[in-house]
Protein backbone atom coordinates (compact mmCIF):
# COMPACT_ATOMS: atom_id res chain seq x y z
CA UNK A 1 0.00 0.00 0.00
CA UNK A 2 1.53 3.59 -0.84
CA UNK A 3 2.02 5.91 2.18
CA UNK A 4 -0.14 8.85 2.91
CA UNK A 5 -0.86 11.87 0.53
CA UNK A 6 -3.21 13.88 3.05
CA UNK A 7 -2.67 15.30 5.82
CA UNK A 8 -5.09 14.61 9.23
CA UNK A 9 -6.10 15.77 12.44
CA UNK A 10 -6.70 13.75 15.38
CA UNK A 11 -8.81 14.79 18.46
CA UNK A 12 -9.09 12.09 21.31
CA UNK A 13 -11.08 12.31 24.64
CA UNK A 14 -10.94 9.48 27.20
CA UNK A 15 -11.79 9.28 30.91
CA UNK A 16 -10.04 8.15 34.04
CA UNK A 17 -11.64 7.19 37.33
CA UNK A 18 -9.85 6.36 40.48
CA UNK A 19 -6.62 6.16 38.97
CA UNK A 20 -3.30 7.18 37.75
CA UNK A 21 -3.23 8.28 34.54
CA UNK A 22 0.74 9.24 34.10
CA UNK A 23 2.74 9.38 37.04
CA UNK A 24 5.47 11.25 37.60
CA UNK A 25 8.97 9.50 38.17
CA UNK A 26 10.38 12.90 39.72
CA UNK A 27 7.55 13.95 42.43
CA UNK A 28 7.17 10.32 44.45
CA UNK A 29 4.97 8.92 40.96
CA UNK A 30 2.37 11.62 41.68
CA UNK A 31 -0.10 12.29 38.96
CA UNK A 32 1.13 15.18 36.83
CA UNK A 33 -0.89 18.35 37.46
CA UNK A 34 -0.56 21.88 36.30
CA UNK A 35 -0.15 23.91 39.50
CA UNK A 36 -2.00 26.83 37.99
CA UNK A 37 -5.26 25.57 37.16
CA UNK A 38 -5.10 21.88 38.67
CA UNK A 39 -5.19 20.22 35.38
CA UNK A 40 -4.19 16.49 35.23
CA UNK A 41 -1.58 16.50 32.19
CA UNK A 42 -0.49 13.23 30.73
CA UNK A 43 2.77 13.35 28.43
CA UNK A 44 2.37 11.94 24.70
CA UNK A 45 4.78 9.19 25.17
CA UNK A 46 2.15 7.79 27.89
CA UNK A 47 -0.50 7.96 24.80
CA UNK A 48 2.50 6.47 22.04
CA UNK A 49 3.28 3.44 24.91
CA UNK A 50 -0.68 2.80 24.92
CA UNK A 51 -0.47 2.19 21.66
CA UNK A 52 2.84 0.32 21.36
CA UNK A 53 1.68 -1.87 24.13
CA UNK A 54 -1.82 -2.34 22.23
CA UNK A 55 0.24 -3.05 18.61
CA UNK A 56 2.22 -5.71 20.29
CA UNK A 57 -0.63 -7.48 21.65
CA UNK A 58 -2.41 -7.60 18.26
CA UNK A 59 0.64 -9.65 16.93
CA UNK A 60 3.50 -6.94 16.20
CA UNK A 61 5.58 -8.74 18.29
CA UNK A 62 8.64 -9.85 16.34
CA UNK A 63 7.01 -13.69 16.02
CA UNK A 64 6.77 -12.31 12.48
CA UNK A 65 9.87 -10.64 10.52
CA UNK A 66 7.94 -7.78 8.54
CA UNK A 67 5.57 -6.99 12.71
CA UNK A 68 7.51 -5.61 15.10
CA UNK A 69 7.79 -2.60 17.43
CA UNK A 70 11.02 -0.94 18.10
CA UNK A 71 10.91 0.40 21.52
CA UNK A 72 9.94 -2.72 22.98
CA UNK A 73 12.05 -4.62 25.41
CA UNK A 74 13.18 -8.08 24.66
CA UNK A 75 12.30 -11.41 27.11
CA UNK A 76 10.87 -8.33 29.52
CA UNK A 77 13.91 -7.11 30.37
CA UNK A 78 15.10 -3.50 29.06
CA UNK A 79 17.63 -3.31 26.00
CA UNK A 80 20.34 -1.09 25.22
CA UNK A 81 19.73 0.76 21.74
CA UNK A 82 22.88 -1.23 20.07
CA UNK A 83 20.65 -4.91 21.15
CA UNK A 84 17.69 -3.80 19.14
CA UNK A 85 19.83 -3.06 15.99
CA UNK A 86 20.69 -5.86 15.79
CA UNK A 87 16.73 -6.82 14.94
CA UNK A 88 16.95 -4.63 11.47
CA UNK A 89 19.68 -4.87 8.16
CA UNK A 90 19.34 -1.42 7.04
CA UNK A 91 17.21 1.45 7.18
CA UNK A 92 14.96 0.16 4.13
CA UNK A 93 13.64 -3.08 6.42
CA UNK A 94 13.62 -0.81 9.56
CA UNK A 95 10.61 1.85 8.14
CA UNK A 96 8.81 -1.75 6.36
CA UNK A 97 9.50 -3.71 9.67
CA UNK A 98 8.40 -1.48 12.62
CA UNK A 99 5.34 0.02 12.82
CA UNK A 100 6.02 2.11 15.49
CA UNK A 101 9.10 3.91 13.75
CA UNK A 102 6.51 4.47 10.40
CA UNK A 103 3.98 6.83 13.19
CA UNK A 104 6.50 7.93 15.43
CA UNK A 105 9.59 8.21 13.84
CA UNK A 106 12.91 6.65 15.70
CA UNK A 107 16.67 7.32 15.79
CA UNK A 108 19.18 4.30 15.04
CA UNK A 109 21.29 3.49 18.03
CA UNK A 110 23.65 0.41 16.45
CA UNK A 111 26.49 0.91 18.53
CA UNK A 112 30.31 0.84 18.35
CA UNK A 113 31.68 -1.93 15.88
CA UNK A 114 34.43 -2.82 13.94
CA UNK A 115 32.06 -3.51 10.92
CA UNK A 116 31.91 0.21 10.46
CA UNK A 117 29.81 -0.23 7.19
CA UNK A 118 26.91 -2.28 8.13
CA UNK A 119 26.93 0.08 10.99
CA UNK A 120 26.65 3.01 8.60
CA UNK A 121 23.74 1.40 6.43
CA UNK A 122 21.74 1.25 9.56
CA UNK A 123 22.23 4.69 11.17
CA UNK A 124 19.01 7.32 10.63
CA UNK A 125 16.87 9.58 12.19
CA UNK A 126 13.65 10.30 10.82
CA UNK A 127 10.63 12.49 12.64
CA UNK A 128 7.62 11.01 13.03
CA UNK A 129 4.47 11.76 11.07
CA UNK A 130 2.18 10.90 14.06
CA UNK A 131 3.07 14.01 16.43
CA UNK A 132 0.76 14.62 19.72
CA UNK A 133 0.76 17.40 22.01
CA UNK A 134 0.50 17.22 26.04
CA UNK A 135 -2.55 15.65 26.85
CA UNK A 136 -4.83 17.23 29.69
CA UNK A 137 -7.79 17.63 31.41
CA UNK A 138 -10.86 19.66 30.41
CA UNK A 139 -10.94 20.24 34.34
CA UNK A 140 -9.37 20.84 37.41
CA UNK A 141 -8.98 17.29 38.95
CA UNK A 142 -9.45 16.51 42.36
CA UNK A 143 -6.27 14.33 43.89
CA UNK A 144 -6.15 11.83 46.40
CA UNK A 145 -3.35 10.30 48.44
CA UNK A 146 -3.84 6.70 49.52
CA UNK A 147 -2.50 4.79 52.37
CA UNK A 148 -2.71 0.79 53.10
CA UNK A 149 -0.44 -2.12 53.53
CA UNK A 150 1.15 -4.02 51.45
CA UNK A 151 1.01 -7.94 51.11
CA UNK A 152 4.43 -8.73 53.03
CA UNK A 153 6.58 -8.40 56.01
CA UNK A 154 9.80 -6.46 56.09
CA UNK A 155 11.47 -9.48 57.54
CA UNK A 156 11.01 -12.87 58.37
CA UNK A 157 9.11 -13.09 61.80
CA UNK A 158 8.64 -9.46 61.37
CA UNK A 159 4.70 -8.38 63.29
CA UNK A 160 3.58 -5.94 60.49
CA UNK A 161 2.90 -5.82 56.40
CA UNK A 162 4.61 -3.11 54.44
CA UNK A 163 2.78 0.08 54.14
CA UNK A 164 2.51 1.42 50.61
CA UNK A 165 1.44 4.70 49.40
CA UNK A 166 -0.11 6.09 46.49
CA UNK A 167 -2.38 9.06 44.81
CA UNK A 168 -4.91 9.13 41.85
CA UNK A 169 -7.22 11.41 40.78
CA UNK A 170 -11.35 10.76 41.23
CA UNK A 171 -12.07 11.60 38.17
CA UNK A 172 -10.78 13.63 34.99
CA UNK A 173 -11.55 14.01 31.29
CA UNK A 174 -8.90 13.48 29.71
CA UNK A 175 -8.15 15.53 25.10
CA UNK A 176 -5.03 15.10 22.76
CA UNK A 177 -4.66 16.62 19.75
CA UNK A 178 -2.61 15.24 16.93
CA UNK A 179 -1.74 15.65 13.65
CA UNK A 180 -0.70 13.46 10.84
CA UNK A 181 1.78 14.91 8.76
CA UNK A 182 1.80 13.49 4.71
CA UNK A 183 5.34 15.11 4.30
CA UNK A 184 7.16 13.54 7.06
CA UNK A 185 5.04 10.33 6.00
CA UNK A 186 7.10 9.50 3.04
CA UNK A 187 9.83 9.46 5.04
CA UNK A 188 8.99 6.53 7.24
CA UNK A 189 6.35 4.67 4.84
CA UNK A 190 3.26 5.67 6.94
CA UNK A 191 0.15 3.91 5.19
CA UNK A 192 -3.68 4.31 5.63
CA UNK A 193 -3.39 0.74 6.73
CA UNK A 194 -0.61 2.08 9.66
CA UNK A 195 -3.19 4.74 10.53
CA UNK A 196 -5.99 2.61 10.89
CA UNK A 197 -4.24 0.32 13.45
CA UNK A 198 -3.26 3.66 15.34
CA UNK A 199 -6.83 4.78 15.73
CA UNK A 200 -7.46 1.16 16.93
CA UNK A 201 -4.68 1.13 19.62
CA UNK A 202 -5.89 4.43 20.63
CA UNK A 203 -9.12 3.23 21.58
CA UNK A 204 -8.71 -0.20 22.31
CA UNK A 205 -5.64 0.48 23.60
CA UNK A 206 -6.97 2.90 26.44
CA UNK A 207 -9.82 0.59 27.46
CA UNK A 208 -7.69 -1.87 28.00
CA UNK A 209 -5.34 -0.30 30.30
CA UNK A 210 -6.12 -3.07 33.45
CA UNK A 211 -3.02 -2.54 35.42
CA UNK A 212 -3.37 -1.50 38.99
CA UNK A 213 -2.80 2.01 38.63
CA UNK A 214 -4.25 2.36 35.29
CA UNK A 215 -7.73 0.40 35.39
CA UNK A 216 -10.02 3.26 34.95
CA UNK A 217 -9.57 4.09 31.69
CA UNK A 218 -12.25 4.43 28.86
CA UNK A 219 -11.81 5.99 25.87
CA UNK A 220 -15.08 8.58 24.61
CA UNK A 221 -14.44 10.11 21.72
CA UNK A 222 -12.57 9.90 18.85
CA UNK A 223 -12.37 12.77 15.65
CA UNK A 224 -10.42 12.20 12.61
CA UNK A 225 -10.75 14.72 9.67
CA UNK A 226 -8.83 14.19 6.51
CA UNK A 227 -8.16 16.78 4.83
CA UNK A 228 -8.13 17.49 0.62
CA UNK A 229 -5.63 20.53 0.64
CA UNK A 230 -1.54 19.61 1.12
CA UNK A 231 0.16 20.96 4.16
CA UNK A 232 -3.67 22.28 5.10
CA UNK A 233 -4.73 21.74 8.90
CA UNK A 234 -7.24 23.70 11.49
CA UNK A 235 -5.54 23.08 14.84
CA UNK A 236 -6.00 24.10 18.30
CA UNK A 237 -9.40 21.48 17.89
CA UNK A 238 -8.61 20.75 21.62
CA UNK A 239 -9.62 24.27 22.37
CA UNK A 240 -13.38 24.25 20.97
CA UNK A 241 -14.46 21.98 23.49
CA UNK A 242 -16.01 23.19 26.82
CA UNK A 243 -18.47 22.25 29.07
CA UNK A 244 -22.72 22.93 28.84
CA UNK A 245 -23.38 25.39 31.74
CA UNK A 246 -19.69 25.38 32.88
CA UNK A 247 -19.60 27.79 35.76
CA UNK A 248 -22.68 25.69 37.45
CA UNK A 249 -20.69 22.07 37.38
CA UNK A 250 -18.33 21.80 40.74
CA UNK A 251 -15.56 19.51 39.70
CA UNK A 252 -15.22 18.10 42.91
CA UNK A 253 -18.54 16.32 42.74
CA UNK A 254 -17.75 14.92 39.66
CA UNK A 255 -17.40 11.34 39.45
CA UNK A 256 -18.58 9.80 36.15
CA UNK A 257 -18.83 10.88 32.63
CA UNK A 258 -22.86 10.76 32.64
CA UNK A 259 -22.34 13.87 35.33
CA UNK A 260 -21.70 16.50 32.63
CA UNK A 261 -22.89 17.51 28.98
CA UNK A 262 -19.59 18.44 26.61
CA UNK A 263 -20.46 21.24 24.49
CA UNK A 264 -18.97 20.55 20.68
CA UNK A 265 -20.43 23.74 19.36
CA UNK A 266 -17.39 25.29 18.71
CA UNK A 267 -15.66 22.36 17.06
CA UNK A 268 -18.76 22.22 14.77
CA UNK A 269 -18.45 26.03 13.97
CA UNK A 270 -14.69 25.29 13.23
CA UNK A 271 -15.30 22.13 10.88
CA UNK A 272 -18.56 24.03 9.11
CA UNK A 273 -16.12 27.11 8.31
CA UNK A 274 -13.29 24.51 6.93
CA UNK A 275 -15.68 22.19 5.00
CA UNK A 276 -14.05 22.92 1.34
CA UNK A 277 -10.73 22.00 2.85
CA UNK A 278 -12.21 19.15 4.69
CA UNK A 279 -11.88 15.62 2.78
CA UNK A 280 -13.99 13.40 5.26
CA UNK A 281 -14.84 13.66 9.14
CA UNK A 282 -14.63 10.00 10.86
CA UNK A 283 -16.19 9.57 14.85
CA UNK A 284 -16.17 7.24 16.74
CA UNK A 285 -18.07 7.78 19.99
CA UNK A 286 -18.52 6.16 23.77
CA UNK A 287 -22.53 5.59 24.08
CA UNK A 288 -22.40 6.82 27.68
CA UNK A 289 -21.03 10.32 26.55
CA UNK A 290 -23.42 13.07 26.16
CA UNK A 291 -23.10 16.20 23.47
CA UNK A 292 -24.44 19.15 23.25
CA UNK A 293 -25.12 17.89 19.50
CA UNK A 294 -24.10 15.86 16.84
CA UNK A 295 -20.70 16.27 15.54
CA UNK A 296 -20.61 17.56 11.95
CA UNK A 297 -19.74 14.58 9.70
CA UNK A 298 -18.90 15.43 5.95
């Protein structure tokens, strides 16, 4: 299949409950939060390991030569750059091979060698065509810090458990925004087919985050628009969305996604004024998620 010739939009709502949605390594695994407004924000490489994870599952696992991921580790244990090199010939079989590297681009790591050619043929570094911004909140999120025990002794004969601690969030609505680029497509090999899985991992990938600190997770909505004009895109789609009555709904009290209307209004106003640029409009929509109105389809 040839690669991409138009360029695309992504806009992708989910919803976490009771959970962690991307913990942060540096502040004790805390969920991130912007101090300002008390927005959860969840980094794009949480969203690209969703769907790597997802991708893997659904047999692009290395069993076969032409499915794999690249960042991936091997046997469950973590690999140095130079080890997964040594999965590819050239850069030619690494853009057919990985599926990851055709969405999000990759740099070669092969590692000091003696062969110095063969190292050469596989050194590149190509951007991605799939690019995401930081995901957040449409809401301040509440933030909760847990306490219990864990399921061991410190020592044998010792009287207690461990004690463990954790936070989550009760509740919080959860938009990216991406955009898939045609130019920096030809670069990796990015097909419709490629995109098709993505939008799958996205979605299936999210609801099927069952991990203890991720189980929670379902994914709402889902906007692609295609557009017929090169180099052509609206942005800033994350922005349109709001909230019906928004200065009545007390975030605090919010526990479930039937608890609030989302007002699409001025996504629809955007898409309406864009319709000569737009190719097609796909949705994909959560049953349990209620809109203001229908979102403009062309």
């Amino acid at each position: 299949m040839s690669t991409i010739s138009q360029r695309s939009e992504l806009l992708f709502l989910y919803d976490c409950k009771n959970c962690n949605p991307n913990g942060d390594p540096n502040n004790g695994n805390q969920p991130r939060l912007h101090e300002a407004t008390r927005t959860c924000l969840v980094t794009d490489v949480r969203l690209k390991r969703t769907v790597r994870d997802y991708l893997m599952e659904k047999g692009h696992d290395g069993t076969n030569p032409d499915r794999d991921i690249f960042i991936r580790d091997e046997d469950d244990k973590p690999v140095t750059g130079a080890q997964r090199a040594k999965s590819y010939a050239n850069r030619e079989e690494y853009t057919k091979k990985f599926i990851d590297v055709r969405l999000f681009g990759g740099v070669s790591a092969p590692g000091g060698s003696s062969k110095k050619k063969e190292e050469e043929s596989k050194v590149f570094n190509l951007t991605g065509p799939v690019q995401f911004g930081m995901g957040m909140s449409l809401h301040p999120v509440e933030m909760n810090f847990l306490k219990g025990t864990g399921a061991f002794a410190t020592s044998e004969g010792a009287q207690q458990k461990t004690f463990r601690e954790e936070y989550n969030i009760t509740y919080g609505l959860i938009g990216f925004h991406g955009v898939i680029n045609e130019a920096a497509a030809r670069q990796t090999g990015l097909t419709e087919d490629d995109v098709t899985a993505l939008t799958d991992a996205m979605w299936n990938g999210t609801k099927g985050l069952l991990s203890r600190s991720k189980k929670g997770h379902m994914p709402r909505l889902l906007v692609k628009v295609d557009y017929n004009e090169p180099l052509f895109f609206i942005g800033d789609l994350l922005e349109e969305l709001s909230f019906v009555d928004r200065e009545n709904i007390d975030f605090k009290e919010v526990t479930d996604v039937a608890d609030y209307v989302l007002d699409v209004s001025g996504l629809n106003a955007r898409l309406r004024s864009h319709a000569g640029k737009i190719a097609r409009i796909t949705v994909m929509k959560d049953d349990r998620l209620q809109l203001s109105e229908e979102i403009f389809i062309k």
